[in-house]
Protein backbone atom coordinates (compact mmCIF):
# COMPACT_ATOMS: atom_id res chain seq x y z
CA UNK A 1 -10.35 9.31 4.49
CA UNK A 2 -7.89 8.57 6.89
CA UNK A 3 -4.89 6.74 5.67
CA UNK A 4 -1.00 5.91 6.18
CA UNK A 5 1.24 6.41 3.39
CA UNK A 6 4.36 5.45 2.15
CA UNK A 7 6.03 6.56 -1.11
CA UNK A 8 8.34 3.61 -2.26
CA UNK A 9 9.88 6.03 -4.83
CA UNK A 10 10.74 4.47 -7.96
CA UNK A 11 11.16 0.49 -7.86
CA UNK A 12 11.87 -2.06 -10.97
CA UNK A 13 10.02 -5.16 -11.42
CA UNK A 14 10.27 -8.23 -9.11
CA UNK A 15 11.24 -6.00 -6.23
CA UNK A 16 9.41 -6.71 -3.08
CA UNK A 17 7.46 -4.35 -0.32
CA UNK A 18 7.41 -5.88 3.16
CA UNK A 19 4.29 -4.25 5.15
CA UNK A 20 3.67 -5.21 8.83
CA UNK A 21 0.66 -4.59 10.50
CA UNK A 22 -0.83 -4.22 14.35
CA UNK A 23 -4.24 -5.05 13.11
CA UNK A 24 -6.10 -6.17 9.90
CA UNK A 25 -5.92 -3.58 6.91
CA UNK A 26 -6.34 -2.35 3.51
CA UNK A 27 -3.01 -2.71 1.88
CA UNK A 28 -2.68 -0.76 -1.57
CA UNK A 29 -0.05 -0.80 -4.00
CA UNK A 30 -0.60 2.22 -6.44
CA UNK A 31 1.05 3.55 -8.83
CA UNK A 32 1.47 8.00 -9.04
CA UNK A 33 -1.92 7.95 -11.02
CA UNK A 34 -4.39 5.83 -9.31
CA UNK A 35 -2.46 6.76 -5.70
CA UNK A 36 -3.36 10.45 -6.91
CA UNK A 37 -7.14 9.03 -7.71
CA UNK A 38 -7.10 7.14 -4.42
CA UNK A 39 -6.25 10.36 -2.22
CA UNK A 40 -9.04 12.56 -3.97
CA UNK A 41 -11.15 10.19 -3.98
CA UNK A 42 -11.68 9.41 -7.86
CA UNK A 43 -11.76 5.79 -9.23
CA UNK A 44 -8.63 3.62 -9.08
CA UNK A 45 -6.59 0.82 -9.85
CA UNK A 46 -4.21 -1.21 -7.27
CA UNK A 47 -2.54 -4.60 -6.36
CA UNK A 48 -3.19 -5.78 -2.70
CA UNK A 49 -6.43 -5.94 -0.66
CA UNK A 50 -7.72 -6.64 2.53
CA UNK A 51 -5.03 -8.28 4.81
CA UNK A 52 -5.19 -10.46 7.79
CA UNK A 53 -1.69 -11.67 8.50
CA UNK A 54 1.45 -9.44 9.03
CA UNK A 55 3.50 -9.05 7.47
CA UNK A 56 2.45 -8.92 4.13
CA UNK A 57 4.82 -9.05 0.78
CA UNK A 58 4.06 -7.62 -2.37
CA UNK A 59 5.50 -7.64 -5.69
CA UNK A 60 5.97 -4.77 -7.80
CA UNK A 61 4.82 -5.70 -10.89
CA UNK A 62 6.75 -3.40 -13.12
CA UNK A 63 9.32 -0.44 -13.05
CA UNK A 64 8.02 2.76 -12.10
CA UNK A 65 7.16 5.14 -9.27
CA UNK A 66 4.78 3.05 -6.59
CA UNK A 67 2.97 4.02 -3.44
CA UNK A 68 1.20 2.41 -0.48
CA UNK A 69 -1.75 3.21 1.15
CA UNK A 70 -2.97 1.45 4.41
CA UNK A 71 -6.51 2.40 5.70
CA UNK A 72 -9.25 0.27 8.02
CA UNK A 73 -11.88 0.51 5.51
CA UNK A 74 -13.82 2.78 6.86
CA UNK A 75 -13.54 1.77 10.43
CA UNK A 76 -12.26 3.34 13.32
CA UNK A 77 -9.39 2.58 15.25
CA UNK A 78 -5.49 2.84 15.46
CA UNK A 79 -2.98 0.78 13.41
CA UNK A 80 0.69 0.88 13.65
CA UNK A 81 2.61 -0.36 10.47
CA UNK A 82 6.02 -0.46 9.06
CA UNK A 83 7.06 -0.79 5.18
CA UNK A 84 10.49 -1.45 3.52
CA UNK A 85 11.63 -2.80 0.00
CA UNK A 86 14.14 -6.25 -0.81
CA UNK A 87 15.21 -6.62 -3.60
């Protein structure tokens, strides 16, 4: 699966991730487990979803190490994309 990643490194709660996309996308928030799940392609848990609208802001919901993970779904094509943290 082809995907862009970004590890976010460790963030506390109420922090926020700013993600700005080209196109529509699959924007996951993971944490180290279910990122690691999400790569190998195992079962997983994650905040986010399908997104239409750039840019997109997400919460971190609490303190600890978090990832994201933009893909197409399974469709082809080229996205650019940008992430950073406030907060």
């Amino acid at each position: 699966m082809d995907f862009v990643h970004y590890d976010l490194g460790q963030l506390t709660t109420g922090q926020t991730v700013e993600v700005t996309l080209s196109i529509a996308a699959n924007v996951l928030l993971l944490d180290n487990t279910n990122f690691d799940a999400y790569r190998t392609g195992r079962r997983y848990s994650y905040f986010g979803g399908w997104v239409m609208q750039s840019p997109y802001r997400i919460g971190i919901p609490n303190s600890g190490h978090w990832h994201i993970a933009v893909d197409l779904g399974g469709a082809t094509g080229n996205i650019r994309t940008a992430a950073r943290v406030f907060g």
